[in-house]
C-alpha atoms as a PDB file:
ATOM      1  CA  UNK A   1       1.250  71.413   3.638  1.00  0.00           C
ATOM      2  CA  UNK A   2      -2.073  73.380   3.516  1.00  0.00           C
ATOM      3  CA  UNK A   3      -0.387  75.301   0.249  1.00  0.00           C
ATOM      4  CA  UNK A   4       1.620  73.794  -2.833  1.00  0.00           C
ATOM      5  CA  UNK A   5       4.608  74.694  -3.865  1.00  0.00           C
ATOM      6  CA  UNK A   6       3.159  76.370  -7.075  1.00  0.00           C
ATOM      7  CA  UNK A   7       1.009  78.408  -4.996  1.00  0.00           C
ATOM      8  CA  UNK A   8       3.868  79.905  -2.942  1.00  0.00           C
ATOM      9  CA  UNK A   9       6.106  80.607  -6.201  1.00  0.00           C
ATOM     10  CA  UNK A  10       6.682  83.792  -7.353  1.00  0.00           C
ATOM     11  CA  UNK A  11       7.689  84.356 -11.321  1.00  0.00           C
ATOM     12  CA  UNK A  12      10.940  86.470 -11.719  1.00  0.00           C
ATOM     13  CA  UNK A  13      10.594  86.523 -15.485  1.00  0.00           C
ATOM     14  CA  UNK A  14      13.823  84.272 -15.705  1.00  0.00           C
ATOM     15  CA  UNK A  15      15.926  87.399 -13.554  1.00  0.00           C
ATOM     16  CA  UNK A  16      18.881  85.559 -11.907  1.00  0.00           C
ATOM     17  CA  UNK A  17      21.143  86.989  -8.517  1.00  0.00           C
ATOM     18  CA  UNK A  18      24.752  87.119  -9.631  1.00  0.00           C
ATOM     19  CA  UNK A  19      27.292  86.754  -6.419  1.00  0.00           C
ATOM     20  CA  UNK A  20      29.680  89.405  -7.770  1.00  0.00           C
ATOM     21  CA  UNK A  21      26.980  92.266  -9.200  1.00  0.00           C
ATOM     22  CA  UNK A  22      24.902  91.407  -6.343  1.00  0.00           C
ATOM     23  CA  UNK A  23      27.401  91.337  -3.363  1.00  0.00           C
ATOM     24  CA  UNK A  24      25.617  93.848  -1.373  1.00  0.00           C
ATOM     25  CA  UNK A  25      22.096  92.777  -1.443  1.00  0.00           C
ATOM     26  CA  UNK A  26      23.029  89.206  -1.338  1.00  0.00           C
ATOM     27  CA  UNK A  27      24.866  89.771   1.947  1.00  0.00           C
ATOM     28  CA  UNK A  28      21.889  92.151   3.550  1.00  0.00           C
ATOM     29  CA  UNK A  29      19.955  88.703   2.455  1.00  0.00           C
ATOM     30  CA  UNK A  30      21.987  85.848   3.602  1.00  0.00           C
ATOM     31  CA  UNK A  31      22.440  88.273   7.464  1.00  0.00           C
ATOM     32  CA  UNK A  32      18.332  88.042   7.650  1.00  0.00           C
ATOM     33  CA  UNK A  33      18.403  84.379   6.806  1.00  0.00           C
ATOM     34  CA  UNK A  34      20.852  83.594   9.661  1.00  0.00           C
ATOM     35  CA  UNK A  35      19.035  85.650  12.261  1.00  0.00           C
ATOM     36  CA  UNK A  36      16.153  83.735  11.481  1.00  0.00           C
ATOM     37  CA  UNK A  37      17.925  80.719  12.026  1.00  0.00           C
ATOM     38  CA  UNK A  38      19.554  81.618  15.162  1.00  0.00           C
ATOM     39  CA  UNK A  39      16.086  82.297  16.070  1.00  0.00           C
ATOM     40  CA  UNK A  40      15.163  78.797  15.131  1.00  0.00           C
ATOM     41  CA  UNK A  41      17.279  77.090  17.638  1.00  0.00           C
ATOM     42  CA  UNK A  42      15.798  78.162  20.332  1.00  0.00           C
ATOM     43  CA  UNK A  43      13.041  76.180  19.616  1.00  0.00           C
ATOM     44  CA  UNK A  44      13.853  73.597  22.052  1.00  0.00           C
ATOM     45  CA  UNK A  45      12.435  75.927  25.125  1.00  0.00           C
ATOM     46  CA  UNK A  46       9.149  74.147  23.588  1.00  0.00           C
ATOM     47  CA  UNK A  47       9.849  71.248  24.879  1.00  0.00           C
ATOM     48  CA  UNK A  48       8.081  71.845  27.874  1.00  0.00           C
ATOM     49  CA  UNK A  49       4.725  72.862  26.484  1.00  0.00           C
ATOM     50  CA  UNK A  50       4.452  70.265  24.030  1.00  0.00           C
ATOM     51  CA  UNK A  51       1.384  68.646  24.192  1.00  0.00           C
ATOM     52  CA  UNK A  52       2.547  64.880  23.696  1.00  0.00           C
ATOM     53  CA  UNK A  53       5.240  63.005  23.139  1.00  0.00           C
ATOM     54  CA  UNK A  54       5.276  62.725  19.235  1.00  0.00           C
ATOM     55  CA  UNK A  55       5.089  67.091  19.469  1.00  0.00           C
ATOM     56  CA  UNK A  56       8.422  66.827  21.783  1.00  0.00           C
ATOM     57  CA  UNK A  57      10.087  64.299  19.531  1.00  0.00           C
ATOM     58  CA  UNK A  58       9.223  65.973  16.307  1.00  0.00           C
ATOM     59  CA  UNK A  59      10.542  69.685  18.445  1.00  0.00           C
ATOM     60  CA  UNK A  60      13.888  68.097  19.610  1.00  0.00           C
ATOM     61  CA  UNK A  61      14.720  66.614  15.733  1.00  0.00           C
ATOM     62  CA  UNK A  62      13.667  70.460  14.925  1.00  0.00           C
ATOM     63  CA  UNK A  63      15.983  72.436  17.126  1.00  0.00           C
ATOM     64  CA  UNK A  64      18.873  70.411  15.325  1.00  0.00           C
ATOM     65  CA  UNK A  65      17.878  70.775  12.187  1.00  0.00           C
ATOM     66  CA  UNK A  66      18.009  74.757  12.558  1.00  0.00           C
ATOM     67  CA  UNK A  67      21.999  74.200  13.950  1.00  0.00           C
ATOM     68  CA  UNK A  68      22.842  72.750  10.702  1.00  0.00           C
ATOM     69  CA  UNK A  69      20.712  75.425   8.688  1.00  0.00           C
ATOM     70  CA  UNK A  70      23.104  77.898  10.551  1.00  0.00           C
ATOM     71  CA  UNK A  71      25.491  75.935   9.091  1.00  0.00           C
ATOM     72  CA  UNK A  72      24.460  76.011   5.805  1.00  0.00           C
ATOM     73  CA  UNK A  73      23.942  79.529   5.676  1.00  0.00           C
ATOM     74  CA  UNK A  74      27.136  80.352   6.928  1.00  0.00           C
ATOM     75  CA  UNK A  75      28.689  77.555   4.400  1.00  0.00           C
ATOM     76  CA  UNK A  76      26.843  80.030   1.402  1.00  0.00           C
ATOM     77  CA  UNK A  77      27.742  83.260   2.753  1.00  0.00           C
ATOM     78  CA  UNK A  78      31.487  82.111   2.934  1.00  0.00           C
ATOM     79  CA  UNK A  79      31.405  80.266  -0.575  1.00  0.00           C
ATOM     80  CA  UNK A  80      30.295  84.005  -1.728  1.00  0.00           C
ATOM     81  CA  UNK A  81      32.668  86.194   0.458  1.00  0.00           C
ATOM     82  CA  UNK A  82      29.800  87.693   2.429  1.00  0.00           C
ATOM     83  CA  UNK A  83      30.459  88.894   6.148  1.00  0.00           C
ATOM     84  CA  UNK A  84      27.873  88.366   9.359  1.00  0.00           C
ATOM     85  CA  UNK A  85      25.993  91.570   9.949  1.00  0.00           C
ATOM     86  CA  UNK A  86      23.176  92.752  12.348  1.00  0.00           C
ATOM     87  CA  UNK A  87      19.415  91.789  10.609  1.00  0.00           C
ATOM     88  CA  UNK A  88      16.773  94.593   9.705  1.00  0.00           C
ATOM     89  CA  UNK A  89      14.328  95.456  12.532  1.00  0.00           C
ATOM     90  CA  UNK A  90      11.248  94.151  10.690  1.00  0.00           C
ATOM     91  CA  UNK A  91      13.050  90.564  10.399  1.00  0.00           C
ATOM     92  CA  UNK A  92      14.037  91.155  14.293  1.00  0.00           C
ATOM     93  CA  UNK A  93      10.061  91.762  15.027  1.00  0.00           C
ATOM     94  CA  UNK A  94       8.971  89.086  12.903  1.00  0.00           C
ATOM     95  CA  UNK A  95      11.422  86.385  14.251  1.00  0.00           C
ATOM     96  CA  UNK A  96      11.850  87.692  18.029  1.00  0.00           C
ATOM     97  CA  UNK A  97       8.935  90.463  18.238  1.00  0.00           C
ATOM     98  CA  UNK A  98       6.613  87.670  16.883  1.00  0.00           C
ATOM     99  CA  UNK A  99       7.412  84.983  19.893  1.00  0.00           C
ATOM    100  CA  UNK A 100       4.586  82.970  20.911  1.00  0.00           C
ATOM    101  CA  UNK A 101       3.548  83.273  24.783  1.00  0.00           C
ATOM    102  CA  UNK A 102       2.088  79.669  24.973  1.00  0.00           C
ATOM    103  CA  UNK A 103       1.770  76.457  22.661  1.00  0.00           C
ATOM    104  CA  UNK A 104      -1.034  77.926  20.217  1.00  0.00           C
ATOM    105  CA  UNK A 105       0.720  81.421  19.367  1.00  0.00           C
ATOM    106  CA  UNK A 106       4.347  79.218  18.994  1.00  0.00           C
ATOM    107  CA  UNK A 107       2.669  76.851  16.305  1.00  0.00           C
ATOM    108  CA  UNK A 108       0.556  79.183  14.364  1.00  0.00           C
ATOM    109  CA  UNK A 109       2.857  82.411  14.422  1.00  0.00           C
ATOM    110  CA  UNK A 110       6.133  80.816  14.541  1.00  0.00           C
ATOM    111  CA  UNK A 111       6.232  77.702  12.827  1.00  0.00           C
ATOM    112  CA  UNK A 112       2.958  77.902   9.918  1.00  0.00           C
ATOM    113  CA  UNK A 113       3.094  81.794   9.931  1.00  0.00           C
ATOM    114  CA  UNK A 114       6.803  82.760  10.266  1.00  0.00           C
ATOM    115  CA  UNK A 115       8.271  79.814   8.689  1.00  0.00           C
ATOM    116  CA  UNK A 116       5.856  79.669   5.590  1.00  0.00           C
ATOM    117  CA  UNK A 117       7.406  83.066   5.089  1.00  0.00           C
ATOM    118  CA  UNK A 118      10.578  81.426   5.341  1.00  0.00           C
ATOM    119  CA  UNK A 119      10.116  78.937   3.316  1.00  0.00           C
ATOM    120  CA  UNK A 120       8.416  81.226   0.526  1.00  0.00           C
ATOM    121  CA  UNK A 121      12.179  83.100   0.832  1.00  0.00           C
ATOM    122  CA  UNK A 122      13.835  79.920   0.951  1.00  0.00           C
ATOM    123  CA  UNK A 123      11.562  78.992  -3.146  1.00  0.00           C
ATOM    124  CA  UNK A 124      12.552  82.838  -4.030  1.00  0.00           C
ATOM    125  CA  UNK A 125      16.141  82.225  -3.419  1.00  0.00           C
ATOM    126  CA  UNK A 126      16.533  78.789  -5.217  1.00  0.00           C
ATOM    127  CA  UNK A 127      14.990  79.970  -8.115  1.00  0.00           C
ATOM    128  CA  UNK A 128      16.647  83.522  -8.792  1.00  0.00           C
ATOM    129  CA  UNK A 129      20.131  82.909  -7.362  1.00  0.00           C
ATOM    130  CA  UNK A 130      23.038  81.927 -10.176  1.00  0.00           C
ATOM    131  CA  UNK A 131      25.492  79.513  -7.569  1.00  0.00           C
ATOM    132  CA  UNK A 132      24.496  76.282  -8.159  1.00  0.00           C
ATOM    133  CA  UNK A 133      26.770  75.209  -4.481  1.00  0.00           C
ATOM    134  CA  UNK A 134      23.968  77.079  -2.937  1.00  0.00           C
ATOM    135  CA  UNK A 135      20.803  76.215  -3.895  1.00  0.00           C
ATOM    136  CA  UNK A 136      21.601  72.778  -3.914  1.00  0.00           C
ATOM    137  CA  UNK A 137      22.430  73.246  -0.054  1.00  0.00           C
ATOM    138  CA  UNK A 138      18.854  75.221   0.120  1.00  0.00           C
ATOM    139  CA  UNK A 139      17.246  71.759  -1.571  1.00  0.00           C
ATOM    140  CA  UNK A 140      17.735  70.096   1.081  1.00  0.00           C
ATOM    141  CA  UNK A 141      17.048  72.255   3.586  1.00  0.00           C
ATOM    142  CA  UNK A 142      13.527  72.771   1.783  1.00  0.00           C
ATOM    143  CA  UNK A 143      12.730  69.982   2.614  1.00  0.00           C
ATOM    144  CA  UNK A 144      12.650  70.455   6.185  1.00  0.00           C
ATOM    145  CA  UNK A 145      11.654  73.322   6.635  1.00  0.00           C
ATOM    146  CA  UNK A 146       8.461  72.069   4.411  1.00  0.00           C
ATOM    147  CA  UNK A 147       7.766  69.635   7.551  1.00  0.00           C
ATOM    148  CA  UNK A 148       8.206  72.285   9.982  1.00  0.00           C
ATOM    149  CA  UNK A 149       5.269  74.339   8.621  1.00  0.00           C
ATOM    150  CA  UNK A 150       3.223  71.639   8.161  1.00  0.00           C
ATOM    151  CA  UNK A 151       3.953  70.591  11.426  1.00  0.00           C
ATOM    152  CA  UNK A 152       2.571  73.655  12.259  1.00  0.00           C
ATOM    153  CA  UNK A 153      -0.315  74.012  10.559  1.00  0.00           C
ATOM    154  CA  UNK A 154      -1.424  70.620  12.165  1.00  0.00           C
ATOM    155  CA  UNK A 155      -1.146  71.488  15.344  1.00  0.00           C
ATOM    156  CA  UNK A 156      -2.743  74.809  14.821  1.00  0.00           C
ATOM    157  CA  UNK A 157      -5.996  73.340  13.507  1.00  0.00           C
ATOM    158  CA  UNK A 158      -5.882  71.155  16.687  1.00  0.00           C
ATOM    159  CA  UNK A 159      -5.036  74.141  19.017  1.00  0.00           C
ATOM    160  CA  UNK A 160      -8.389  76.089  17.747  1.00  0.00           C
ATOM    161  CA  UNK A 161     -10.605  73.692  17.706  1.00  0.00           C
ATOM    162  CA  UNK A 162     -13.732  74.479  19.409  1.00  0.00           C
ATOM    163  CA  UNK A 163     -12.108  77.604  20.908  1.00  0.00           C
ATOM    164  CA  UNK A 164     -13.650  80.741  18.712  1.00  0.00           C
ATOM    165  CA  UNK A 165     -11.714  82.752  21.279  1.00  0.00           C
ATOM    166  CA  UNK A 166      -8.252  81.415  20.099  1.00  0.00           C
ATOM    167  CA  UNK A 167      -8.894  81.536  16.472  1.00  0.00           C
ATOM    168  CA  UNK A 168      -9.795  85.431  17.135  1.00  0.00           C
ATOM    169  CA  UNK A 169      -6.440  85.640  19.012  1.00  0.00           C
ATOM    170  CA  UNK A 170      -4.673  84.477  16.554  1.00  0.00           C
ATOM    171  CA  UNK A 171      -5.764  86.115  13.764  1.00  0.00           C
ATOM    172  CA  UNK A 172      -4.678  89.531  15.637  1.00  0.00           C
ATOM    173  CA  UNK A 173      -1.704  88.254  15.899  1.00  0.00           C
ATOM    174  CA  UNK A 174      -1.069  86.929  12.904  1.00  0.00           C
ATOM    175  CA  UNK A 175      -2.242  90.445  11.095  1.00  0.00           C
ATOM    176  CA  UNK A 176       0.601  92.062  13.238  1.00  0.00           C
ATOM    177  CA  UNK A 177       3.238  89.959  11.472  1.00  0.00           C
ATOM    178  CA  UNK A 178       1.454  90.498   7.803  1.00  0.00           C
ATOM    179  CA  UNK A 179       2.034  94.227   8.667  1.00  0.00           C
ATOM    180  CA  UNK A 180       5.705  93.621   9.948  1.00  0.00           C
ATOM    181  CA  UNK A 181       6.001  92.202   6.006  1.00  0.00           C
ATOM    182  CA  UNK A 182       4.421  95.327   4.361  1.00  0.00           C
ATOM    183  CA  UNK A 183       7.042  97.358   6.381  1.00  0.00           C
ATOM    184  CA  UNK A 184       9.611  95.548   5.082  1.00  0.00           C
ATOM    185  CA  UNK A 185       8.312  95.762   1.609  1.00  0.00           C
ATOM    186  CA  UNK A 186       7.764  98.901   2.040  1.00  0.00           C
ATOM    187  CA  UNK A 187      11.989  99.553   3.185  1.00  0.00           C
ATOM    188  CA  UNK A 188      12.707  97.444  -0.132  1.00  0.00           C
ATOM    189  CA  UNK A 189      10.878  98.989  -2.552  1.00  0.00           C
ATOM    190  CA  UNK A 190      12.568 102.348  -1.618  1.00  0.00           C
ATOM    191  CA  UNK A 191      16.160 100.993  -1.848  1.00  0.00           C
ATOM    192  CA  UNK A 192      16.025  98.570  -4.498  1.00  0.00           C
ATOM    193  CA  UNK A 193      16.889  99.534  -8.494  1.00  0.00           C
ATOM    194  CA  UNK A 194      13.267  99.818 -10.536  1.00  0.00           C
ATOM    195  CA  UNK A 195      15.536  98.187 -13.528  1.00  0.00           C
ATOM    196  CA  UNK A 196      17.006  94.742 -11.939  1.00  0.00           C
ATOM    197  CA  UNK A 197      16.193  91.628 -13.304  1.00  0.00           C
ATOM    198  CA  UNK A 198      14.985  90.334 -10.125  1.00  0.00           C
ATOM    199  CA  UNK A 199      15.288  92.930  -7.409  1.00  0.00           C
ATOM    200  CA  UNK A 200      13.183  95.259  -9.049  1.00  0.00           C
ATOM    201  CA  UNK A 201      10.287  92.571  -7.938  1.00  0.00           C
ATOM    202  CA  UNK A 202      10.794  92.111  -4.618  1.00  0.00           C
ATOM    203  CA  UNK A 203       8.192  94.654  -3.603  1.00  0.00           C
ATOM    204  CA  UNK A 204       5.707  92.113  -5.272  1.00  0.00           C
ATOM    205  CA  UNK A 205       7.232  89.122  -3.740  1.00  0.00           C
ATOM    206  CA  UNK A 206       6.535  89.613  -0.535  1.00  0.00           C
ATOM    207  CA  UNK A 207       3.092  90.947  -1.283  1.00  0.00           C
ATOM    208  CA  UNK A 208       2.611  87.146  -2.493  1.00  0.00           C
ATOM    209  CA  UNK A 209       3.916  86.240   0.904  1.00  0.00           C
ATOM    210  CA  UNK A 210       1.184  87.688   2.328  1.00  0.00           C
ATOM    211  CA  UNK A 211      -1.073  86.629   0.481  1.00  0.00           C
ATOM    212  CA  UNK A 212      -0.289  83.066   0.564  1.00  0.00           C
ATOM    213  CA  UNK A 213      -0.276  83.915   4.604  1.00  0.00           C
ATOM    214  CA  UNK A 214      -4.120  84.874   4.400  1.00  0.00           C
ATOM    215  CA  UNK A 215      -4.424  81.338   2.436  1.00  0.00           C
ATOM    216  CA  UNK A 216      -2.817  79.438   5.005  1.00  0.00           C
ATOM    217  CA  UNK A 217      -4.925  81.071   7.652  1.00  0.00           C
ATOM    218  CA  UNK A 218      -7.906  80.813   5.568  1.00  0.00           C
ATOM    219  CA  UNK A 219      -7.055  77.106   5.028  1.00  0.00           C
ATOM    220  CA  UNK A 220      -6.063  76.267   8.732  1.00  0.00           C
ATOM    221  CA  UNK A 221      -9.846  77.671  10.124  1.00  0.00           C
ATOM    222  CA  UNK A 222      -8.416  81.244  11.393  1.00  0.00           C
ATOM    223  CA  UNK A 223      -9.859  83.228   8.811  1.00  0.00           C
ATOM    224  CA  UNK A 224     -13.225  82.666   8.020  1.00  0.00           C
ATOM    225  CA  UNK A 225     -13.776  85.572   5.026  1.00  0.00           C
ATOM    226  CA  UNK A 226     -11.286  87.232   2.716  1.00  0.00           C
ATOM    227  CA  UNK A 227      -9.545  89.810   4.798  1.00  0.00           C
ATOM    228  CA  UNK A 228     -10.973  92.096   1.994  1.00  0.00           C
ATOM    229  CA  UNK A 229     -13.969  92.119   3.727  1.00  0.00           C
ATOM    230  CA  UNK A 230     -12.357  92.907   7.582  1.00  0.00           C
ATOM    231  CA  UNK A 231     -12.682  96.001   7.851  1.00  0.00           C
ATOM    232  CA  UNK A 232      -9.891  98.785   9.805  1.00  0.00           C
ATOM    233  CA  UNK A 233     -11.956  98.828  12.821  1.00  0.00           C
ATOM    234  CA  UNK A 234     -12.719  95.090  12.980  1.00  0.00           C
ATOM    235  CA  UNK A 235      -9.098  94.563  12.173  1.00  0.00           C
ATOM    236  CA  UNK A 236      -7.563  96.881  14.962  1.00  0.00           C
ATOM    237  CA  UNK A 237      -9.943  95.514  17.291  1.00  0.00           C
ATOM    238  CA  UNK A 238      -9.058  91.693  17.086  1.00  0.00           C
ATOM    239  CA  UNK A 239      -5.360  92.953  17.639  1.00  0.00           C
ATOM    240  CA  UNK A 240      -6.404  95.018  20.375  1.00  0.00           C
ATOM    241  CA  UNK A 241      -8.289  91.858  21.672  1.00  0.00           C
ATOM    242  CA  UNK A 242      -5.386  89.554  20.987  1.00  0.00           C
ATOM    243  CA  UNK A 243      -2.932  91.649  22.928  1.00  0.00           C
ATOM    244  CA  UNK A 244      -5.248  92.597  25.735  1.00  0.00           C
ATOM    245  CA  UNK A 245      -5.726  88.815  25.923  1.00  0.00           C
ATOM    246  CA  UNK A 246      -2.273  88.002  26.244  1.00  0.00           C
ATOM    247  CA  UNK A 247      -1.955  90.897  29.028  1.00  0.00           C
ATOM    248  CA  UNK A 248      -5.243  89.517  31.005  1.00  0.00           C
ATOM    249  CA  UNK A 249      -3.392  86.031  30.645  1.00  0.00           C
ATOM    250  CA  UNK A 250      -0.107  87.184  32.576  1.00  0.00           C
ATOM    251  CA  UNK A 251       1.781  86.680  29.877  1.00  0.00           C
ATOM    252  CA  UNK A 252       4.008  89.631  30.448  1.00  0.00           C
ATOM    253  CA  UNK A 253       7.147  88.090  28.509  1.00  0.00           C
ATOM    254  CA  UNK A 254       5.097  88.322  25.370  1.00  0.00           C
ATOM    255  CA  UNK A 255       4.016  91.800  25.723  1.00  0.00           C
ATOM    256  CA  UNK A 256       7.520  92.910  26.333  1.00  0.00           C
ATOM    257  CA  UNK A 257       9.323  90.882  23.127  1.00  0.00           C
ATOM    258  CA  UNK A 258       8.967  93.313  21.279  1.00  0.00           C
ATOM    259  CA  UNK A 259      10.272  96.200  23.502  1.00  0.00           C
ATOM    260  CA  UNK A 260      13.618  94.032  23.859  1.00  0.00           C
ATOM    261  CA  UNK A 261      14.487  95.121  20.214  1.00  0.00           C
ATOM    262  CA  UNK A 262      14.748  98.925  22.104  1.00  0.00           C
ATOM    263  CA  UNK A 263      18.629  99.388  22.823  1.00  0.00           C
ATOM    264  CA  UNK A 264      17.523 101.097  25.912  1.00  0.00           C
ATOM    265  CA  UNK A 265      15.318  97.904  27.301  1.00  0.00           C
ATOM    266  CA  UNK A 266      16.798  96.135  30.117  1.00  0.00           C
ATOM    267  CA  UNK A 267      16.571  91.935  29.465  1.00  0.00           C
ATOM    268  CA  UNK A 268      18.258  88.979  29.472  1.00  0.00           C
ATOM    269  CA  UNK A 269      20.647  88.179  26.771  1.00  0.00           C
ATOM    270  CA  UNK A 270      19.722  85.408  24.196  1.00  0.00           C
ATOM    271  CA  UNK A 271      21.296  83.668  21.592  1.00  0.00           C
ATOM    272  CA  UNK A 272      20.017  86.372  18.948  1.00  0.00           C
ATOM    273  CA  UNK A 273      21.189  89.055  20.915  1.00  0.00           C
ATOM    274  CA  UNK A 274      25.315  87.650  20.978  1.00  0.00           C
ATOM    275  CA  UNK A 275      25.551  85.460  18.012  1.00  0.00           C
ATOM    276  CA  UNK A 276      27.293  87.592  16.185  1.00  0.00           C
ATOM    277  CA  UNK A 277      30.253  88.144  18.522  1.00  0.00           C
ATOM    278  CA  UNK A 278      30.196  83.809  19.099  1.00  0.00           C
ATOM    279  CA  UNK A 279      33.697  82.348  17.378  1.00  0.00           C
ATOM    280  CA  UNK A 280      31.705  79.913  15.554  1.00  0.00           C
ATOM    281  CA  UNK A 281      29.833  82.530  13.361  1.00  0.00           C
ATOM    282  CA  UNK A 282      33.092  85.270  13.426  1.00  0.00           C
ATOM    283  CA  UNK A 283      35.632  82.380  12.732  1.00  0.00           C
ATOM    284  CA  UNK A 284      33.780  79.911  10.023  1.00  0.00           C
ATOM    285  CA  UNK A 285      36.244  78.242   7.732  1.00  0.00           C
ATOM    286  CA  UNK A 286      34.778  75.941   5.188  1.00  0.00           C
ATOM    287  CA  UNK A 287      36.032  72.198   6.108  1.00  0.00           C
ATOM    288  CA  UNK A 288      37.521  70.335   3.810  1.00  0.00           C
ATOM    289  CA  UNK A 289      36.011  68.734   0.338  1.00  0.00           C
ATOM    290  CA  UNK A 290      36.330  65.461   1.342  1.00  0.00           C
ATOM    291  CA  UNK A 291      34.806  66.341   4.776  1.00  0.00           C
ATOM    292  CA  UNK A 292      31.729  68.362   3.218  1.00  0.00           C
ATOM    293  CA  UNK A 293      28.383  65.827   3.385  1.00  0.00           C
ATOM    294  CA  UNK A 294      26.704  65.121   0.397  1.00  0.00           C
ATOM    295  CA  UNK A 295      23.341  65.106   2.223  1.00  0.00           C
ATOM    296  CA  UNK A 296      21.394  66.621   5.624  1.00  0.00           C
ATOM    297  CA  UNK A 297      21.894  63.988   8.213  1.00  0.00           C
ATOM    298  CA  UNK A 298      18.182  63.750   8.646  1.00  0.00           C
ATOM    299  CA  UNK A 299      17.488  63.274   4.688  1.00  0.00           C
ATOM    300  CA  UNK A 300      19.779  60.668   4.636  1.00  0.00           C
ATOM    301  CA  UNK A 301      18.569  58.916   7.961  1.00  0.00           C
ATOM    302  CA  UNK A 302      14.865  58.908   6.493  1.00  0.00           C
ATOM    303  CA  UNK A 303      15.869  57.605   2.883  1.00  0.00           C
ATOM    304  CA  UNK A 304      17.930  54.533   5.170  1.00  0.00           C
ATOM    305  CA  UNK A 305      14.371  54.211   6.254  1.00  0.00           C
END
């Protein structure tokens, strides 16, 4: 990855997330975890725009690694008596908002973009949460969700290359999502108690995220300058640019993803939109301790290796 995991580590002072005092905020959590994941599925659709063989193969290994990180989280949220809910709207727009309209936008907003934060959440949550049964499942899932972004960033620096017209695209885009995480920074720091060992930092968590976002970009080739120095006119205008782009391109869908968060906007039902009502999320039982797998099949299929 183009960023270490020191770099994306935030310091909560030794503040710890207990399951019982915590209940609430732990469950408002775990819900925007498992959107993002039901999000993640859906991957596969990619299949068809991939631009070689190795991109397919590494897409189809993906799509079932997100089914057994819906798994997982629904293995936590039961372990800590924690009930499905509905996600926040930011986390909507950032994981179904933010779709990509072609192969570029689905590697560099998706998968480096809006998985780094992910995987930033994923650190936050293995180092502040006191239940061992969880963040051990959330070690292994690091893992991959480590490739994923890396994946991404790859294929990002490959997508832009030579195209100044992409890299400009995708830095509008990308600022759109930075924005989606102020606003929900923004919803946190007004609900959260100023005197909680850990949540009293969230605010400045995902401010981190952020920044380690305008690394990444920095790092990949989209950013050339500190965005510092891009100034509110230069900044609205690459979005502007980015989404006219998109429009001039006849990608319609992705002009309209985020209007299908409106209640009142006719579209076809997706995974994300029903998951909640599905008897595998309503009805999850943990399975047995002798039938509970010591390892992610993938892990253990590369370490065979």
């Amino acid at each position: 990855m183009l960023l270490t995991r020191e770099e994306m580590t935030f310091d909560f002072e030794g503040g710890k997330l207990d399951p019982v005092r915590d209940h609430d905020f732990l469950e408002w959590s775990m819900n925007q975890f498992l959107y993002g994941e039901m999000t993640g599925i859906q991957v596969g659709h990619w299949l068809y725009d991939a631009p070689d063989f190795g991109a397919a193969k590494f897409l189809a290994r993906q799509s079932l690694e997100e089914m057994q990180h819906v798994d997982n989280f629904l293995r936590i949220m039961t372990m800590m008596n924690l009930k499905p809910g509905k996600a926040h709207w930011a986390v909507r727009f950032l994981s179904t908002g933010m779709m990509g309209g072609n192969w570029a936008e689905h590697v560099a907003l998706e998968m480096a973009q809006g998985e780094g934060f992910v995987l930033m959440a994923f650190y936050g949550v293995i180092d502040a949460l006191d239940h061992k049964p969880s963040t051990d499942i959330l070690r292994r899932a690091v893992k991959q969700e480590e490739r994923h972004v890396e994946f991404g960033e790859n294929e990002t620096r490959k997508a832009i290359a030579g195209k100044p017209w992409l890299r400009r695209r995708l830095l509008g885009l990308s600022l759109v999502s930075m924005w989606g995480v102020r606003r929900l920074a923004g919803y946190m720091g007004k609900r959260i108690p100023n005197d909680h060992a850990v949540l009293r930092h969230l605010p400045a968590f995902l401010a981190l995220s952020n920044r380690c976002a305008e690394t990444r970009l920095r790092r990949i080739g989209i950013l050339d300058r500190p965005l510092a120095e891009v100034g509110t006119l230069r900044r609205a205008a690459l979005v502007a640019e980015a989404y006219g782009g998109k429009a001039l391109g006849g990608l319609l869908s992705l002009v309209t993803s985020p209007l299908r968060l409106l209640p009142f906007w006719p579209s076809k039902k997706r995974l994300t939109d029903v998951y909640l009502d599905d008897p595998h999320v309503s009805g999850f039982e943990l399975p047995a301790p002798d039938a509970v797998p010591h390892a992610e099949p993938a892990d253990a299929h590369e370490s065979a290796n």
